[in-house]
C-alpha atoms as a PDB file:
ATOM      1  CA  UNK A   1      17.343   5.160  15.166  1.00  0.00           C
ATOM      2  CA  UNK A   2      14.300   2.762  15.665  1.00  0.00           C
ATOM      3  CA  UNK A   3      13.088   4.080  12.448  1.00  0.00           C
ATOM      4  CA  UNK A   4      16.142   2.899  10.514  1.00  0.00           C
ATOM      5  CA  UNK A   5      16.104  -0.740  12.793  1.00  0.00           C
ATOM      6  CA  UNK A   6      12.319  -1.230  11.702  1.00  0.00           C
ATOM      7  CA  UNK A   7      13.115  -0.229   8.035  1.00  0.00           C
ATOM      8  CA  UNK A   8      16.067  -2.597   7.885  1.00  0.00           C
ATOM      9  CA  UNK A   9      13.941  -5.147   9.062  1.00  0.00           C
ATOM     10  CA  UNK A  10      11.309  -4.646   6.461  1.00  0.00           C
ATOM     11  CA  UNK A  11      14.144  -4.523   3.788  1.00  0.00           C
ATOM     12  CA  UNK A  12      15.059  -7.968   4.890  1.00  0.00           C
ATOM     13  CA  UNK A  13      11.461  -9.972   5.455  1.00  0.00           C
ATOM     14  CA  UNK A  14       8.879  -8.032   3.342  1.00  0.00           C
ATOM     15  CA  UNK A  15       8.597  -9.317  -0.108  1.00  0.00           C
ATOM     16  CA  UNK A  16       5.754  -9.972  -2.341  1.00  0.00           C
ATOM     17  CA  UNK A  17       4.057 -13.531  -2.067  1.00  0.00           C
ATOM     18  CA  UNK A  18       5.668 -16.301  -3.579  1.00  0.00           C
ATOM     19  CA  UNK A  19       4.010 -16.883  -7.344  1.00  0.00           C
ATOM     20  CA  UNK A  20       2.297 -20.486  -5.759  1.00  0.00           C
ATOM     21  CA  UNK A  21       0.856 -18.141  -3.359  1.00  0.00           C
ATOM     22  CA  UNK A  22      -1.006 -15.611  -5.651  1.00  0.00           C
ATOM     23  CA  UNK A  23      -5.066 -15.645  -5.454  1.00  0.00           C
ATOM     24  CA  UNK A  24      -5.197 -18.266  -8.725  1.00  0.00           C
ATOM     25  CA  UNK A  25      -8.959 -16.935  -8.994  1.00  0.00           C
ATOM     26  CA  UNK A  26      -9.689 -14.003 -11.061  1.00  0.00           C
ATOM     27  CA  UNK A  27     -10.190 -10.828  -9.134  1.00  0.00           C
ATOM     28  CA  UNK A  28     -12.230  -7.591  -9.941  1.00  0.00           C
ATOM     29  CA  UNK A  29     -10.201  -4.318 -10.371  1.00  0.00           C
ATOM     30  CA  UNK A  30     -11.019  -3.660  -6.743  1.00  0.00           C
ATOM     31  CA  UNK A  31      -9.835  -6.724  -5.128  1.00  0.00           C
ATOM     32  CA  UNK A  32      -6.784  -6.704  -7.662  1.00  0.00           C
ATOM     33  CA  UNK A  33      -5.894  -2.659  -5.793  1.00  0.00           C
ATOM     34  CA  UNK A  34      -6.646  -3.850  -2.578  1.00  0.00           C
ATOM     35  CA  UNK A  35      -4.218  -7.264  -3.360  1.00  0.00           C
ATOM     36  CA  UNK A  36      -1.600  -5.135  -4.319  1.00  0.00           C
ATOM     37  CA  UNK A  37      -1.269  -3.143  -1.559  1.00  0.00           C
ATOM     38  CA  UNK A  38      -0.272  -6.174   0.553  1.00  0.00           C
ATOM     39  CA  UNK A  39       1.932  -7.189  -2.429  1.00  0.00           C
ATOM     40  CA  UNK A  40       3.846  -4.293  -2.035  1.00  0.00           C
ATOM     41  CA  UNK A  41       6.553  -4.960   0.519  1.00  0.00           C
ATOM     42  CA  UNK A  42       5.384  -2.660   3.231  1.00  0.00           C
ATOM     43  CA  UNK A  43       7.731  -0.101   2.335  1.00  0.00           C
ATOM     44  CA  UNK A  44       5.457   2.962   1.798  1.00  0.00           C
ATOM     45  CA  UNK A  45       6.471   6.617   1.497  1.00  0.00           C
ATOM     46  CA  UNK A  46       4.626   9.300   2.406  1.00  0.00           C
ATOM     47  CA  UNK A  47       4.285  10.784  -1.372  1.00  0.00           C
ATOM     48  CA  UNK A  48       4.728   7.127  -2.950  1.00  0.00           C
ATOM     49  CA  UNK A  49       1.448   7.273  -5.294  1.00  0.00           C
ATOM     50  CA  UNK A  50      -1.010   4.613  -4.297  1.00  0.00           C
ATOM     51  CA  UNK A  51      -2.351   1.917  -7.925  1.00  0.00           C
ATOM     52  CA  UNK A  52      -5.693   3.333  -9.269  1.00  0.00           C
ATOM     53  CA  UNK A  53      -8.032   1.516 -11.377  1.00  0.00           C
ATOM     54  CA  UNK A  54      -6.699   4.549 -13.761  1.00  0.00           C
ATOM     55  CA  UNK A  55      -3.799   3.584 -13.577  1.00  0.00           C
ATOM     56  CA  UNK A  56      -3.669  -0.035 -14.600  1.00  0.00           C
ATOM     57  CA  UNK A  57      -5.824   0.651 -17.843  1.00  0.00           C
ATOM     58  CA  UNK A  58      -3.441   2.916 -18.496  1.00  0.00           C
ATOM     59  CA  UNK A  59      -0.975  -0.113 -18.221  1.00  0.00           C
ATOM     60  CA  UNK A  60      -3.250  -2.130 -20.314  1.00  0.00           C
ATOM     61  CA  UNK A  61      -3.129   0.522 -23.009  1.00  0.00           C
ATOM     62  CA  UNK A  62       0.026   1.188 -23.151  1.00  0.00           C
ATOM     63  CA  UNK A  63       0.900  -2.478 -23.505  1.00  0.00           C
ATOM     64  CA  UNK A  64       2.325  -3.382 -20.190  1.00  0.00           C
ATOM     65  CA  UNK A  65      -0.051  -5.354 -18.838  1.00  0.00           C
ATOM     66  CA  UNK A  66      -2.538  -7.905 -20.588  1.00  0.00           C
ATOM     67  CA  UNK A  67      -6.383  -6.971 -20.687  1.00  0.00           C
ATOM     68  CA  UNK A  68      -8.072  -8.437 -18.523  1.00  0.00           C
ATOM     69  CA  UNK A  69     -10.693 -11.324 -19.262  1.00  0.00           C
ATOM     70  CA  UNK A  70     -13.943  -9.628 -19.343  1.00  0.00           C
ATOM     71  CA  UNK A  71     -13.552  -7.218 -15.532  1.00  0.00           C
ATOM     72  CA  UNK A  72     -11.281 -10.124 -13.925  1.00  0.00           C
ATOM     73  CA  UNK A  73      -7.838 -10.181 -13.449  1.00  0.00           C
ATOM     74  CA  UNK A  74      -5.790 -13.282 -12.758  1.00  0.00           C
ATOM     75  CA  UNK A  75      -2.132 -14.428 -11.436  1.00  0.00           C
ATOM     76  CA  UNK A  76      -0.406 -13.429 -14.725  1.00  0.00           C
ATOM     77  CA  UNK A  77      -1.997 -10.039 -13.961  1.00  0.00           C
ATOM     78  CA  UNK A  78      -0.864  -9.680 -10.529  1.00  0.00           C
ATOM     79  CA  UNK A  79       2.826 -11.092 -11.251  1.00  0.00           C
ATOM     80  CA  UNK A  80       3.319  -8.277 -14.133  1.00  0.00           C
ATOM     81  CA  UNK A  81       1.426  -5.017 -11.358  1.00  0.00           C
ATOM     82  CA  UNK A  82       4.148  -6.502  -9.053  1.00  0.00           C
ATOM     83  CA  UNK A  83       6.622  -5.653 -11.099  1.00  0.00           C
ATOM     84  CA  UNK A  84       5.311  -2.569 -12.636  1.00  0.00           C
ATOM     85  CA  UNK A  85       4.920  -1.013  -9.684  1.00  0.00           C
ATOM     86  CA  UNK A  86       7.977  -1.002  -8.504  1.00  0.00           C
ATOM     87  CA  UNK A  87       9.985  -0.497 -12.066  1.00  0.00           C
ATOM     88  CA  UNK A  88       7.408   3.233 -12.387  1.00  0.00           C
ATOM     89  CA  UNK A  89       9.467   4.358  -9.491  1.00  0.00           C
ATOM     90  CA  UNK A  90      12.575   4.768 -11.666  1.00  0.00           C
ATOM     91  CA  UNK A  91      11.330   4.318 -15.135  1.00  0.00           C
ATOM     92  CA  UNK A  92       9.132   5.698 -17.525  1.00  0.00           C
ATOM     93  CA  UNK A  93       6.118   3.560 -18.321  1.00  0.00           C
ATOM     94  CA  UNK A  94       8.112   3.327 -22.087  1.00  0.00           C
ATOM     95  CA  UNK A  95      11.294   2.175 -20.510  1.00  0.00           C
ATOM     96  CA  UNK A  96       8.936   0.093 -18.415  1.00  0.00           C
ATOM     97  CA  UNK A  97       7.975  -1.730 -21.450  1.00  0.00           C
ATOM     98  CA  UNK A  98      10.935  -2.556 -23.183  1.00  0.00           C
ATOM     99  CA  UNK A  99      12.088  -4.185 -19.930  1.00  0.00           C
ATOM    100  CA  UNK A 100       9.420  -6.114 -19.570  1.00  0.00           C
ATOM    101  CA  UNK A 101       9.427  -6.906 -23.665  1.00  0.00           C
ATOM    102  CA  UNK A 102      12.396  -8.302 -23.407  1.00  0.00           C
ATOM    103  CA  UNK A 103      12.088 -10.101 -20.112  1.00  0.00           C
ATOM    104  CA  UNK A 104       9.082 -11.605 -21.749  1.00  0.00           C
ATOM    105  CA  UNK A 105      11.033 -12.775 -25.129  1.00  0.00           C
ATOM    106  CA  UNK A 106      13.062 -14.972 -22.691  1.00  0.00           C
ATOM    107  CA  UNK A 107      10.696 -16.594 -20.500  1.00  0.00           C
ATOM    108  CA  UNK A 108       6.950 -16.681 -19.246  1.00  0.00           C
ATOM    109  CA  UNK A 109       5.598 -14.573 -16.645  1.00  0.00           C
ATOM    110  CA  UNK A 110       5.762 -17.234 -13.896  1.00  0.00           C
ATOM    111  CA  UNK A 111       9.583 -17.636 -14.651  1.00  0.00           C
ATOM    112  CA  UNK A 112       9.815 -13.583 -14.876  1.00  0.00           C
ATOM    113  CA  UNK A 113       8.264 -13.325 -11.937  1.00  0.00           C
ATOM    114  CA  UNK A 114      10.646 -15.714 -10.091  1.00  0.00           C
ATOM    115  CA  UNK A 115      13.729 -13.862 -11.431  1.00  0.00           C
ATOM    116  CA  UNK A 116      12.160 -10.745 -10.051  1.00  0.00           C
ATOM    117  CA  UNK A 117      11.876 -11.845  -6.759  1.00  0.00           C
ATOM    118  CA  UNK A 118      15.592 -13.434  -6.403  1.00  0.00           C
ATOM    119  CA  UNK A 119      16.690 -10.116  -8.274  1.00  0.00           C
ATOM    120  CA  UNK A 120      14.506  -8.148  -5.390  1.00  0.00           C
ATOM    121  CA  UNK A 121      15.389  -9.964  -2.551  1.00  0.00           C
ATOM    122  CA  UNK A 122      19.444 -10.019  -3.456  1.00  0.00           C
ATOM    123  CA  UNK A 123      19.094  -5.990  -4.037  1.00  0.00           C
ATOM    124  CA  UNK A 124      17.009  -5.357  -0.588  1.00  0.00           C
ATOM    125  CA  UNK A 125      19.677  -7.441   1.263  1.00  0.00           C
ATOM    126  CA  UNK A 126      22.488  -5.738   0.280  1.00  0.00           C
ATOM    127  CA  UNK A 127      20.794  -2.678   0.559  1.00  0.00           C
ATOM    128  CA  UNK A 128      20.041  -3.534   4.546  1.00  0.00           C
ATOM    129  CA  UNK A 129      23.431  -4.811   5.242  1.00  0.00           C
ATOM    130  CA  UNK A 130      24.767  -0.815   4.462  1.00  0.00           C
ATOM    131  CA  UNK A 131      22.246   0.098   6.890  1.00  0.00           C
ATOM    132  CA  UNK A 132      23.910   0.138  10.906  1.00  0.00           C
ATOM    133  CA  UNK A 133      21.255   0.723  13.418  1.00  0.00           C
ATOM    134  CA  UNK A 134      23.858   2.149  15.814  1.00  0.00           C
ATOM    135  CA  UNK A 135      25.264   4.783  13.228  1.00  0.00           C
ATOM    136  CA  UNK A 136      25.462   8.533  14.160  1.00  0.00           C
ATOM    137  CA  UNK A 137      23.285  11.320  12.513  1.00  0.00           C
ATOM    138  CA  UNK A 138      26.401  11.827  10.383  1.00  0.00           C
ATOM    139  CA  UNK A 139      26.999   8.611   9.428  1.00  0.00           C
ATOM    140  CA  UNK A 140      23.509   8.218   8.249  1.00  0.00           C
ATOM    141  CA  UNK A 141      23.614  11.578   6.359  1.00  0.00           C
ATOM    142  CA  UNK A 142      26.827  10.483   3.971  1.00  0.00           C
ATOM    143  CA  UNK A 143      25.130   7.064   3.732  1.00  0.00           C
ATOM    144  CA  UNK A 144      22.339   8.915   1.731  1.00  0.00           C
ATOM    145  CA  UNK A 145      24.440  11.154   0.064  1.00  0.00           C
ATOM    146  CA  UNK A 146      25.753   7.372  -0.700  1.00  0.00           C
ATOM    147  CA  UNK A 147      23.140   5.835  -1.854  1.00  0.00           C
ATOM    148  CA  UNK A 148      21.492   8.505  -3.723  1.00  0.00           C
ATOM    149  CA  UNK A 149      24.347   9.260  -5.839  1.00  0.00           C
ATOM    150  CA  UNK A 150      24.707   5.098  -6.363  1.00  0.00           C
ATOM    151  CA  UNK A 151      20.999   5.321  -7.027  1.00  0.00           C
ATOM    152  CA  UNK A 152      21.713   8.114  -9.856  1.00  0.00           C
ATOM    153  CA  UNK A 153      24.530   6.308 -11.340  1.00  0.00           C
ATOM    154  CA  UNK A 154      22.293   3.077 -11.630  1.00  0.00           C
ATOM    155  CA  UNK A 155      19.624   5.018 -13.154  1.00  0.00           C
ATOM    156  CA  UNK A 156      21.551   6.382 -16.059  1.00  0.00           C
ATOM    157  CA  UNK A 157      23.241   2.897 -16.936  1.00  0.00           C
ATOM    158  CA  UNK A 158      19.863   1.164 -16.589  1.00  0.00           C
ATOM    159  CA  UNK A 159      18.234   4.073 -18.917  1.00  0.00           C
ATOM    160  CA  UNK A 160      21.494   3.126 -21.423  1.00  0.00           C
ATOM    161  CA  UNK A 161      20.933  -0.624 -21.315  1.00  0.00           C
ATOM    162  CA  UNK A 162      17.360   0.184 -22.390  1.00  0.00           C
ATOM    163  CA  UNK A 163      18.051   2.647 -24.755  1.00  0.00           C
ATOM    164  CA  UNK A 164      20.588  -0.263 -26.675  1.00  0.00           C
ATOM    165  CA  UNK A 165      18.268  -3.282 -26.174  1.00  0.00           C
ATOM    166  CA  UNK A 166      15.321  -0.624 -27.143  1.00  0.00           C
ATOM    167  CA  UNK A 167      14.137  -1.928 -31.200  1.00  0.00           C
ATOM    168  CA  UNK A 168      14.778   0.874 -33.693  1.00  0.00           C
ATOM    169  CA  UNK A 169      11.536   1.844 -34.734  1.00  0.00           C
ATOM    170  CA  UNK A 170      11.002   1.933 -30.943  1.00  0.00           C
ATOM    171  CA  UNK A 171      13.447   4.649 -30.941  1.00  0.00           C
ATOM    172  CA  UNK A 172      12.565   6.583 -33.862  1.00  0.00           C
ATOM    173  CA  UNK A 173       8.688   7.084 -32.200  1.00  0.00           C
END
């Protein structure tokens, strides 16, 4: 069960740095990958895929993320691999994108990035407050049946959302 206390605590305290708190320097690819793996809350799995320089040109061809200024990358680029990062876990790079599209019709990365964090930090909490340290083996077992089925459930009305906010030529690609 000290596996579950030490998880709960990272749910609660790890979070991505504050946007004042972002390198405001541009960064090379390489000091962008290692960044990010600081940025990302702490939480890794075992099979959770590690961001390749591959990776985020893929990103920057497929329109998620801005090119970078000649082989730097700055805070903009950073706020946006935040999010990406953890929005690939549970969403196709295209579903990706119209998120992120339409975030970005409403406000500017900073503020996007902002709303991300609140949204991240609210989600994480309640997520750790289902957790009890002192639960039995079974207790734990039909909180993941729980939370996977919630996790499902989420997933299809989050793919729906996107497939109605999604333009129609988007759709008909």
């Amino acid at each position: 069960m000290d596996k579950i206390k030490e998880f709960k605590e990272q749910l609660t305290a790890a979070r991505p740095e504050d946007w004042e708190q972002i390198p405001d320097i541009d960064l090379y690819m390489d000091q962008v990958i290692s960044y990010m793996t600081r940025q990302h809350i702490g939480l890794e799995l075992e099979n959770e895929e590690t961001l390749t320089s591959a990776m985020i040109n893929n990103y920057i061809k497929s329109g998620l993320l801005p090119r970078a200024k000649g082989k730097k990358y700055n805070r903009e680029h950073i706020g946006y691999l935040t999010a990406i990062c953890l929005l690939k876990q549970v969403l196709s790079v295209g579903e990706t994108g119209v998120l992120l599209n339409n975030q970005m019709e409403h406000r500017d990365i900073e503020d996007f990035y902002h709303n991300y964090k609140v949204t991240l930090d609210n989600e994480f909490n309640l997520v750790a407050e289902e957790l009890k340290v002192d639960a039995s083996e079974e207790e734990l077992a039909q909180l993941a049946l729980k939370m996977a089925v919630s996790s499902y459930a989420q997933m299809l009305a989050c793919k729906k959302i996107l497939q109605a906010i999604t333009p129609e030529k988007e759709q008909e690609k």
